[in-house]
Protein backbone atom coordinates (compact mmCIF):
# COMPACT_ATOMS: atom_id res chain seq x y z
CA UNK A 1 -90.91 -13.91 60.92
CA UNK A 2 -89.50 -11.33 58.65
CA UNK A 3 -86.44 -10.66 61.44
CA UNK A 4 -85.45 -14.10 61.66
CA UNK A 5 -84.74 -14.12 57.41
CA UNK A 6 -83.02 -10.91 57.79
CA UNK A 7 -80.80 -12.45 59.93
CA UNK A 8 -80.36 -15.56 58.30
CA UNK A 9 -79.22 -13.38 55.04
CA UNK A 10 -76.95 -11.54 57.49
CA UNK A 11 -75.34 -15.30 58.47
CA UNK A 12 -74.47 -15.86 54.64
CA UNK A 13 -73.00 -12.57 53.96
CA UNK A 14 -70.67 -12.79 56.94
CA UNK A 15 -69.93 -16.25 55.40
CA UNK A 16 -69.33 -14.82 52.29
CA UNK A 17 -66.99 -12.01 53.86
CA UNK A 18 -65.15 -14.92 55.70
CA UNK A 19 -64.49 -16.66 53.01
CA UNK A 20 -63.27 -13.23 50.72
CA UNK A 21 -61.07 -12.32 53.53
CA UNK A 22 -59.30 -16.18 53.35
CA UNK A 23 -58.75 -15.59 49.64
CA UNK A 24 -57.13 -11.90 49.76
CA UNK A 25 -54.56 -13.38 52.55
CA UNK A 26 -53.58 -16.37 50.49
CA UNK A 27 -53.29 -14.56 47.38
CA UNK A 28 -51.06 -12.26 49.31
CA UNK A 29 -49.04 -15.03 50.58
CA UNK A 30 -48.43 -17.36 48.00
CA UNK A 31 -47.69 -14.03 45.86
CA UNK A 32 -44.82 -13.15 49.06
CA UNK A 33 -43.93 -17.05 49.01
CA UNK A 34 -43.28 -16.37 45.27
CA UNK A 35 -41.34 -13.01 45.16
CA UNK A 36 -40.48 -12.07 48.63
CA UNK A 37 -39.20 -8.45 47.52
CA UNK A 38 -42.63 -7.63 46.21
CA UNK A 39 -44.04 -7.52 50.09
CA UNK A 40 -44.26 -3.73 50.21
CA UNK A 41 -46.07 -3.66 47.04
CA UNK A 42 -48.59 -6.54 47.71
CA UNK A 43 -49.18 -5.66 52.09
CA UNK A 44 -51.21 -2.14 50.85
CA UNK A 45 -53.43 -4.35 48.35
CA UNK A 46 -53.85 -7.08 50.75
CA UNK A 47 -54.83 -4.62 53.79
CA UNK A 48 -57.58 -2.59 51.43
CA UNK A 49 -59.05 -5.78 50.09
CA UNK A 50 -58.95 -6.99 53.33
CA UNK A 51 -60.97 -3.55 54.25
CA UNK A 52 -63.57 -3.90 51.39
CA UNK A 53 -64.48 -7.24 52.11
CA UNK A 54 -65.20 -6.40 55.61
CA UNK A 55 -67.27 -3.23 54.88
CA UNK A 56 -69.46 -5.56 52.65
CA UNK A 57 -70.09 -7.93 55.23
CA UNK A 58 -70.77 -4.67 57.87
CA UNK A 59 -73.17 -3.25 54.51
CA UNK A 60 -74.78 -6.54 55.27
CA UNK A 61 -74.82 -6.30 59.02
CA UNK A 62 -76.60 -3.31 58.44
CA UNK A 63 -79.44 -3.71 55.97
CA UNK A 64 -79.93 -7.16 58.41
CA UNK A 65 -81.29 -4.70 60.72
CA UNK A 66 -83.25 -1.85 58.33
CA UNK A 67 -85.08 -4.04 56.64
């Protein structure tokens, strides 16, 4: 029983990373839409958030299957 939780928590944190990964890409475009010469400064941010957000939900992945 204690495996099918586990995976159920995994569910909402790849949810959750889902839904961080649509907000870092439409902060990055409306902030492009907004100031188009700021791209090179804004792509780096967007790519690294883009990176944490998916190492949460792979931290998640993870302790799914430890515990």
């Amino acid at each position: 029983m204690t495996g099918n939780i586990n995976l159920v928590g995994y569910g909402l944190s790849a949810i959750g990373g889902a839904i961080g990964v649509g907000l870092v890409f439409a902060a990055y475009i409306n902030g492009v839409a907004r100031q188009p010469e700021a791209q090179r400064v804004l792509q780096p941010i967007a790519f690294l958030g883009l990176a944490l957000t998916e190492a949460l939900a792979i931290l998640g992945l993870v302790f799914a299957f430890v515990l």
